[in-house]
PDB file of N, CA and C in Angstrom:
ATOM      1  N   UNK A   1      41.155  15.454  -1.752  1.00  0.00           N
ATOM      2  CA  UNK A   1      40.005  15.584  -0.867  1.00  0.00           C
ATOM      3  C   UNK A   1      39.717  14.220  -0.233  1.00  0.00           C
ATOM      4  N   UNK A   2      39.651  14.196   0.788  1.00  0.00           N
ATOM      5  CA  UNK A   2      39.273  12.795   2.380  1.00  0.00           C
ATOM      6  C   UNK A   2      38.012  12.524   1.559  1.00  0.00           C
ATOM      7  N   UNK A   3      37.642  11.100   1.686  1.00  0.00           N
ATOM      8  CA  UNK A   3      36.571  10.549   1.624  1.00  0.00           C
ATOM      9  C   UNK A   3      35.972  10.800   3.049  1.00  0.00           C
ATOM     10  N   UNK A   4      34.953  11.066   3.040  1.00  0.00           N
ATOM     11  CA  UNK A   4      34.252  11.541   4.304  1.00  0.00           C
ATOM     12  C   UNK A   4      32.674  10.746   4.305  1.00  0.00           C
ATOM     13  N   UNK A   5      32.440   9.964   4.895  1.00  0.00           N
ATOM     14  CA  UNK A   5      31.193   8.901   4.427  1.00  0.00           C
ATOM     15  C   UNK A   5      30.329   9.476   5.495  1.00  0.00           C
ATOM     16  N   UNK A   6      30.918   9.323   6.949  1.00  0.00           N
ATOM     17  CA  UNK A   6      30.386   9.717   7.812  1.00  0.00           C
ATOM     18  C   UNK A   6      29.621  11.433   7.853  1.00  0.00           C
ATOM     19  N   UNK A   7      30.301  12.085   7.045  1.00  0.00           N
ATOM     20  CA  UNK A   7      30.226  13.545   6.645  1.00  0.00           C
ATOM     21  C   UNK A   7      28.487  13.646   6.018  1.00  0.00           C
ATOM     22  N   UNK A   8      28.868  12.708   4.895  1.00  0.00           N
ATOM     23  CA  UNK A   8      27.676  12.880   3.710  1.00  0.00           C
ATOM     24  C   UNK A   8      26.811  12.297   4.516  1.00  0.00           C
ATOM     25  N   UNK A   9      26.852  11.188   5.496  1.00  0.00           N
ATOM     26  CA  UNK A   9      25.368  10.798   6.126  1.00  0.00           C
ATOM     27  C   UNK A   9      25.071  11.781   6.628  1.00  0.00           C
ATOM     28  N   UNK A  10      25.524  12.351   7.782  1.00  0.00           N
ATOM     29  CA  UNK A  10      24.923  13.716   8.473  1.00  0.00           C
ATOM     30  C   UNK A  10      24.203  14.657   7.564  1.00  0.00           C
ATOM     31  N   UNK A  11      24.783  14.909   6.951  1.00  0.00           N
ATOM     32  CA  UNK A  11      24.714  16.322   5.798  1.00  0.00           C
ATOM     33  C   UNK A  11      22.981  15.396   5.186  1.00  0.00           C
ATOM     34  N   UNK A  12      23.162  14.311   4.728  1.00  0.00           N
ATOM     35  CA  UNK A  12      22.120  13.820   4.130  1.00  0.00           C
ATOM     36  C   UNK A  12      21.052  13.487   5.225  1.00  0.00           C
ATOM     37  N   UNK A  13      21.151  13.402   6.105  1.00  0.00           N
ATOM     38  CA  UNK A  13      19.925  13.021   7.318  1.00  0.00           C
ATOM     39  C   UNK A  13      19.806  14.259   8.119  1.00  0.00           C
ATOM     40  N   UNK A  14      20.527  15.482   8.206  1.00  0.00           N
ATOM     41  CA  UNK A  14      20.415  16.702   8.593  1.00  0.00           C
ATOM     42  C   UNK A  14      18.956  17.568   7.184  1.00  0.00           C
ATOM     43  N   UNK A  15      19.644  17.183   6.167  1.00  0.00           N
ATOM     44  CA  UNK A  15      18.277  17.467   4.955  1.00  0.00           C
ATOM     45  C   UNK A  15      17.182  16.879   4.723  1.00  0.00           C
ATOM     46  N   UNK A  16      17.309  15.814   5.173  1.00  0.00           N
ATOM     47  CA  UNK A  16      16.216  15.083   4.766  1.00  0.00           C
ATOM     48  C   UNK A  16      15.186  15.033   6.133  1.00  0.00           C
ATOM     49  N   UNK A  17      16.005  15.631   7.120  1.00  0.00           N
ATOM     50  CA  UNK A  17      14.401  16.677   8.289  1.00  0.00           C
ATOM     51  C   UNK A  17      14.123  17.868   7.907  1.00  0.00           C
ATOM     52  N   UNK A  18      15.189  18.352   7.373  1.00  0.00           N
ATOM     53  CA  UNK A  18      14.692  19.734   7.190  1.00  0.00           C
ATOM     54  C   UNK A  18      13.768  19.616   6.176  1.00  0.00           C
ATOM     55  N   UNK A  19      13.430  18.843   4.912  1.00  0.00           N
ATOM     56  CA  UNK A  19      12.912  18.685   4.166  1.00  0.00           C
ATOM     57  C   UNK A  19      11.426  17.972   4.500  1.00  0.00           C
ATOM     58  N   UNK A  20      11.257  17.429   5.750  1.00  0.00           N
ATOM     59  CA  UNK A  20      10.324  16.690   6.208  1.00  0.00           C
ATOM     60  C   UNK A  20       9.847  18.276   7.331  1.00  0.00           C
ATOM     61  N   UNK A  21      10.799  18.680   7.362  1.00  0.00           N
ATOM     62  CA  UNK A  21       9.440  19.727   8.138  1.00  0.00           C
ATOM     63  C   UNK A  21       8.436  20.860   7.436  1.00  0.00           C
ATOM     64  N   UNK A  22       9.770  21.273   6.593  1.00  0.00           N
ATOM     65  CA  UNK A  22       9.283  22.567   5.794  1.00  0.00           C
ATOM     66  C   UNK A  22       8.681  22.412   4.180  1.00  0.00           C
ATOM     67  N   UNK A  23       9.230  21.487   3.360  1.00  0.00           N
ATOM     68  CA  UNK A  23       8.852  21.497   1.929  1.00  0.00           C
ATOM     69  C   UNK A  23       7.781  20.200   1.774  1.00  0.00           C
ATOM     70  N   UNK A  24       7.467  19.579   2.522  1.00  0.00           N
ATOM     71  CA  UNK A  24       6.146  18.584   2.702  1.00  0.00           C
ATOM     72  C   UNK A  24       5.271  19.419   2.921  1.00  0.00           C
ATOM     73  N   UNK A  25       4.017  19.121   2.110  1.00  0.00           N
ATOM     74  CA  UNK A  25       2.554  19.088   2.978  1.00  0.00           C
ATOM     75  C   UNK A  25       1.969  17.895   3.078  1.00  0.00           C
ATOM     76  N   UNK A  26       1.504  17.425   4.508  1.00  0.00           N
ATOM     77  CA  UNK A  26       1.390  16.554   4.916  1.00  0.00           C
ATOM     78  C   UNK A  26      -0.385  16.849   4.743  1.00  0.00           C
ATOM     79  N   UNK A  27      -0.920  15.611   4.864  1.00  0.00           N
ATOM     80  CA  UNK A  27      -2.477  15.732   4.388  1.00  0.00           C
ATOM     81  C   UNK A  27      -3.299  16.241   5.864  1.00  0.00           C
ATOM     82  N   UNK A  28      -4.144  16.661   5.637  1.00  0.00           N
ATOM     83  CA  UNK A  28      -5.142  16.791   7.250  1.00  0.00           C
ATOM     84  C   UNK A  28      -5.778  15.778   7.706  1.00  0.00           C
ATOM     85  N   UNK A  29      -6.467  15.539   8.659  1.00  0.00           N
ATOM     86  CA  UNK A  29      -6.707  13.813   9.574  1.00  0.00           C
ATOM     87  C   UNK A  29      -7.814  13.788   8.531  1.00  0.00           C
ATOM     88  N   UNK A  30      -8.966  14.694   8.320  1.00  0.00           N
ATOM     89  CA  UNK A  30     -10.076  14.568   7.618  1.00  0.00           C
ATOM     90  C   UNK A  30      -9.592  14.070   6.380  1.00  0.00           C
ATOM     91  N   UNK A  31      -8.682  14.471   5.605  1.00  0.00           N
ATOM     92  CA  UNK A  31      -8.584  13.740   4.210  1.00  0.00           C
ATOM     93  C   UNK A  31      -7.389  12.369   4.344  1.00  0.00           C
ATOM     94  N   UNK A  32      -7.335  11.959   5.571  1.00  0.00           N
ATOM     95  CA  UNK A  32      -6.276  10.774   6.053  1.00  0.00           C
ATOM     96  C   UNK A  32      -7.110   9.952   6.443  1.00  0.00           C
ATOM     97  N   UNK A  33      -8.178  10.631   6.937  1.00  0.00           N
ATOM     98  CA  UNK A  33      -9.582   9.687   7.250  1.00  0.00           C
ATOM     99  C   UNK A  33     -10.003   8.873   5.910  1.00  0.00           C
ATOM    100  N   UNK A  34     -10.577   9.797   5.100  1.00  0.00           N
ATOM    101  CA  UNK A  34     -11.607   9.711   3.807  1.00  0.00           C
ATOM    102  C   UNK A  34     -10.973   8.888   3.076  1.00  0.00           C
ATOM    103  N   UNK A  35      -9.350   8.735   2.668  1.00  0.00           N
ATOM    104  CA  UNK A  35      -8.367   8.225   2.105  1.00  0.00           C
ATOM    105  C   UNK A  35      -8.328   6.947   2.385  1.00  0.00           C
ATOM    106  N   UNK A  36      -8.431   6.928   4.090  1.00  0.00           N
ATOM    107  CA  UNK A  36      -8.223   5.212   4.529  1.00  0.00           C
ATOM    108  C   UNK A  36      -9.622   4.706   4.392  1.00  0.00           C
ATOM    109  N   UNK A  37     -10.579   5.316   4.572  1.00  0.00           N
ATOM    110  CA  UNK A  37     -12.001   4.706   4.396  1.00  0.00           C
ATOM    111  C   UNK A  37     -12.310   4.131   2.802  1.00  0.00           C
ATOM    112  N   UNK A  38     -11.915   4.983   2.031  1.00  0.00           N
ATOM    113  CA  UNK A  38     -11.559   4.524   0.413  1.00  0.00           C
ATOM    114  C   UNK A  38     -10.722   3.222   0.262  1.00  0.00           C
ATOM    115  N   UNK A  39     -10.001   3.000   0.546  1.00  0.00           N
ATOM    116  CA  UNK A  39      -9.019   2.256   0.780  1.00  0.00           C
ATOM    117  C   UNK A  39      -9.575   0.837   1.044  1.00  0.00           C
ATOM    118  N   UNK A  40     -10.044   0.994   2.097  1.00  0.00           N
ATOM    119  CA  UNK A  40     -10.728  -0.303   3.532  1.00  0.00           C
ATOM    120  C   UNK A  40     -11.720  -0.815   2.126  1.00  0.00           C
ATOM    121  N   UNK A  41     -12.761  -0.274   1.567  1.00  0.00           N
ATOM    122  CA  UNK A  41     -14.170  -0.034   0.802  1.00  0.00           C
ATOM    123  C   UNK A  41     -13.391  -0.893  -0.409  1.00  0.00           C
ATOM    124  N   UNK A  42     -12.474  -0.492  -0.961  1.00  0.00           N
ATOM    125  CA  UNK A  42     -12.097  -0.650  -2.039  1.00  0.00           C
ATOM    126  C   UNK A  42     -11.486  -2.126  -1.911  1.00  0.00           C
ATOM    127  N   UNK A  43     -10.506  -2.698  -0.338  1.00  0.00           N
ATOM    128  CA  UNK A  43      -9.870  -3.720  -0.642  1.00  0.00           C
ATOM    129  C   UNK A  43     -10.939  -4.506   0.152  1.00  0.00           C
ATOM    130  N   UNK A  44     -12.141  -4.366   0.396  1.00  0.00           N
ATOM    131  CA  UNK A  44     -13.391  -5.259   0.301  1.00  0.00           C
ATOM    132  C   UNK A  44     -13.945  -6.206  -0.420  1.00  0.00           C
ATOM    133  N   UNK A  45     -14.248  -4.580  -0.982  1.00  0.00           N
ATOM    134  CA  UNK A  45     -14.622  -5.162  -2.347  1.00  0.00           C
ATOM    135  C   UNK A  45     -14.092  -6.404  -3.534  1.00  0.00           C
ATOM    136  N   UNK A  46     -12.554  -5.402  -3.257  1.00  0.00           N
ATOM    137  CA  UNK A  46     -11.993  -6.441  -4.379  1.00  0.00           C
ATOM    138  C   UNK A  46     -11.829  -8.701  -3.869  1.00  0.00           C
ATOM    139  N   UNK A  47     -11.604  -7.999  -2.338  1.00  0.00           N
ATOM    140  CA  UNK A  47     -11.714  -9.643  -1.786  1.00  0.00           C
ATOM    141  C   UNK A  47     -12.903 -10.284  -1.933  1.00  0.00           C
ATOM    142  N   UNK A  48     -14.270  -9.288  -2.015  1.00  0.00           N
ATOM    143  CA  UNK A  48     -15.552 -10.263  -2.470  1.00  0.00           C
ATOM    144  C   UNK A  48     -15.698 -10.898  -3.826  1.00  0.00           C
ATOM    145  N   UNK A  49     -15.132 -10.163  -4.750  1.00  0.00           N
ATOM    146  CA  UNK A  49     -14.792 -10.668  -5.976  1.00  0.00           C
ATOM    147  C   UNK A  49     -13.780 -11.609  -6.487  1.00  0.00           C
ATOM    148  N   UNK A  50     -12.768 -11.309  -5.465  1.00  0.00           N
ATOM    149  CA  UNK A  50     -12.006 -12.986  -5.864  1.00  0.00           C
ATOM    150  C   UNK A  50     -12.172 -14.031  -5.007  1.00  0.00           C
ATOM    151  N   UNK A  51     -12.831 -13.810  -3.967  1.00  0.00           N
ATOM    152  CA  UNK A  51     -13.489 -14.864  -3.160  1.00  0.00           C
ATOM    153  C   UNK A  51     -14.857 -15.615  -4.390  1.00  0.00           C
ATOM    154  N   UNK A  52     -15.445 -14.845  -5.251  1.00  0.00           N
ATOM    155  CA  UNK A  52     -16.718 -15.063  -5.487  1.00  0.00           C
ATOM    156  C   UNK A  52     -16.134 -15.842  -6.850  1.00  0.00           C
ATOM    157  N   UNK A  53     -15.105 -15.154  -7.361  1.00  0.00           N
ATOM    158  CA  UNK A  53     -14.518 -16.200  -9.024  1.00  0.00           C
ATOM    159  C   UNK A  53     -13.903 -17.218  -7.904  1.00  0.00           C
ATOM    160  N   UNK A  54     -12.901 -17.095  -7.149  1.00  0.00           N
ATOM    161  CA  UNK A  54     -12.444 -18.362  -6.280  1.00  0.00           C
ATOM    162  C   UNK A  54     -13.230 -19.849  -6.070  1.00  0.00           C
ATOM    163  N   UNK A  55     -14.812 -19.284  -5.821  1.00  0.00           N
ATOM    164  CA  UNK A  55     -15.677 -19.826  -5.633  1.00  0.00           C
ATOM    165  C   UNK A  55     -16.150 -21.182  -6.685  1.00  0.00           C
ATOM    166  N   UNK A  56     -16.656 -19.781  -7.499  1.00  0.00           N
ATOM    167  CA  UNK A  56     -17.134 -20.349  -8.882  1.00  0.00           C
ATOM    168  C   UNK A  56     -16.508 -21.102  -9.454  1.00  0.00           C
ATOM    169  N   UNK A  57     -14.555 -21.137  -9.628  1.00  0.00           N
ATOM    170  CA  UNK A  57     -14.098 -22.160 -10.338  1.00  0.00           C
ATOM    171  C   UNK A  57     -13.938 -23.147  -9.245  1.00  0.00           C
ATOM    172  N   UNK A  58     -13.725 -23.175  -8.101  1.00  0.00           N
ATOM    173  CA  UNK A  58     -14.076 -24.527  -7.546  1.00  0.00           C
ATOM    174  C   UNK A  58     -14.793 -25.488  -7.082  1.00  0.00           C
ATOM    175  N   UNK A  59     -16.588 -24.664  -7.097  1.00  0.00           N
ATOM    176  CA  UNK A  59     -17.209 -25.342  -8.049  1.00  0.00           C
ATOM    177  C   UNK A  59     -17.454 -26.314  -9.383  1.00  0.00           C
ATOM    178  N   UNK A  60     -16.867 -25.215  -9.978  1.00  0.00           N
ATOM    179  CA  UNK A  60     -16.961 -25.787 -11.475  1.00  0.00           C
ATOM    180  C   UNK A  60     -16.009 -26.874 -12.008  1.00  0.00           C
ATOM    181  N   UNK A  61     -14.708 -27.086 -11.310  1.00  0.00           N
ATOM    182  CA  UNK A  61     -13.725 -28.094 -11.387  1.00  0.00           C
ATOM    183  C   UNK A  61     -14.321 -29.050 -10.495  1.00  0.00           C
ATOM    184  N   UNK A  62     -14.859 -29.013  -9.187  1.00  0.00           N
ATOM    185  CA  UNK A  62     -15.495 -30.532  -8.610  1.00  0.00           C
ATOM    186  C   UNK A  62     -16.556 -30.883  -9.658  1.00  0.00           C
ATOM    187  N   UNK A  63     -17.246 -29.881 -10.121  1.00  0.00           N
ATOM    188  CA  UNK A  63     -18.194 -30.718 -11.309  1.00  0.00           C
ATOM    189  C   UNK A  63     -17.610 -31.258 -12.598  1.00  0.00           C
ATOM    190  N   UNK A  64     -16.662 -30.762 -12.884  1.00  0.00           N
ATOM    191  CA  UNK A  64     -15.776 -31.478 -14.010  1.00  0.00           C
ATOM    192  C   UNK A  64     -15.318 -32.715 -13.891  1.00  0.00           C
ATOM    193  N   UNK A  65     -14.723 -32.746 -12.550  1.00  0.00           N
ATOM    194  CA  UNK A  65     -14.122 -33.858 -11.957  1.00  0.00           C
ATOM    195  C   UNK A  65     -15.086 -35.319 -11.714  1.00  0.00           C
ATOM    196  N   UNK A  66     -16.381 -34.554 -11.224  1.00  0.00           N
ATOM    197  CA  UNK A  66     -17.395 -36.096 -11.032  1.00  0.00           C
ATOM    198  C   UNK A  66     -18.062 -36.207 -11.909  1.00  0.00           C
ATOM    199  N   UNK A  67     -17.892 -35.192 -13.280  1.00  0.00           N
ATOM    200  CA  UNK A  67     -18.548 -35.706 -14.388  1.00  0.00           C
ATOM    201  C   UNK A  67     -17.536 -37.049 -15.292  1.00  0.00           C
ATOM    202  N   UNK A  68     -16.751 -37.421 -14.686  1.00  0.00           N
ATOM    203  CA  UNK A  68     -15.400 -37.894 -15.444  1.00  0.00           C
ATOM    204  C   UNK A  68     -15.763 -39.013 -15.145  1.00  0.00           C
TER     205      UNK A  68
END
């Protein structure tokens, strides 16, 4: 049996639409919405909090430093 490389790509990128049309469910805009709004909220948040320890220890090392 021929090695056929060119064969198996087709065959494999011929399935892998068919598989993207029919056996996906893709989400609705409303829960693609709610999802990214979660998202946005969440990586806020987390930047106010390492902005806010960020803070605090460099603070706290210039005071270490001119206590020396």
């Amino acid at each position: 049996m021929p090695f056929r490389p060119m064969q198996k790509l087709s065959t494999y990128i011929l399935e892998s639409v068919e598989e993207m049309k029919n056996k996906v469910t893709w989400p609705s805009y409303k829960s693609l919405q709610n999802s990214s709004m979660l998202v946005l909220v969440a990586s806020l948040i987390f930047a106010v909090i390492i902005g806010l320890i960020d803070t605090a220890f460099k603070n706290s090392l210039e005071w270490f430093y001119q206590a020396l």
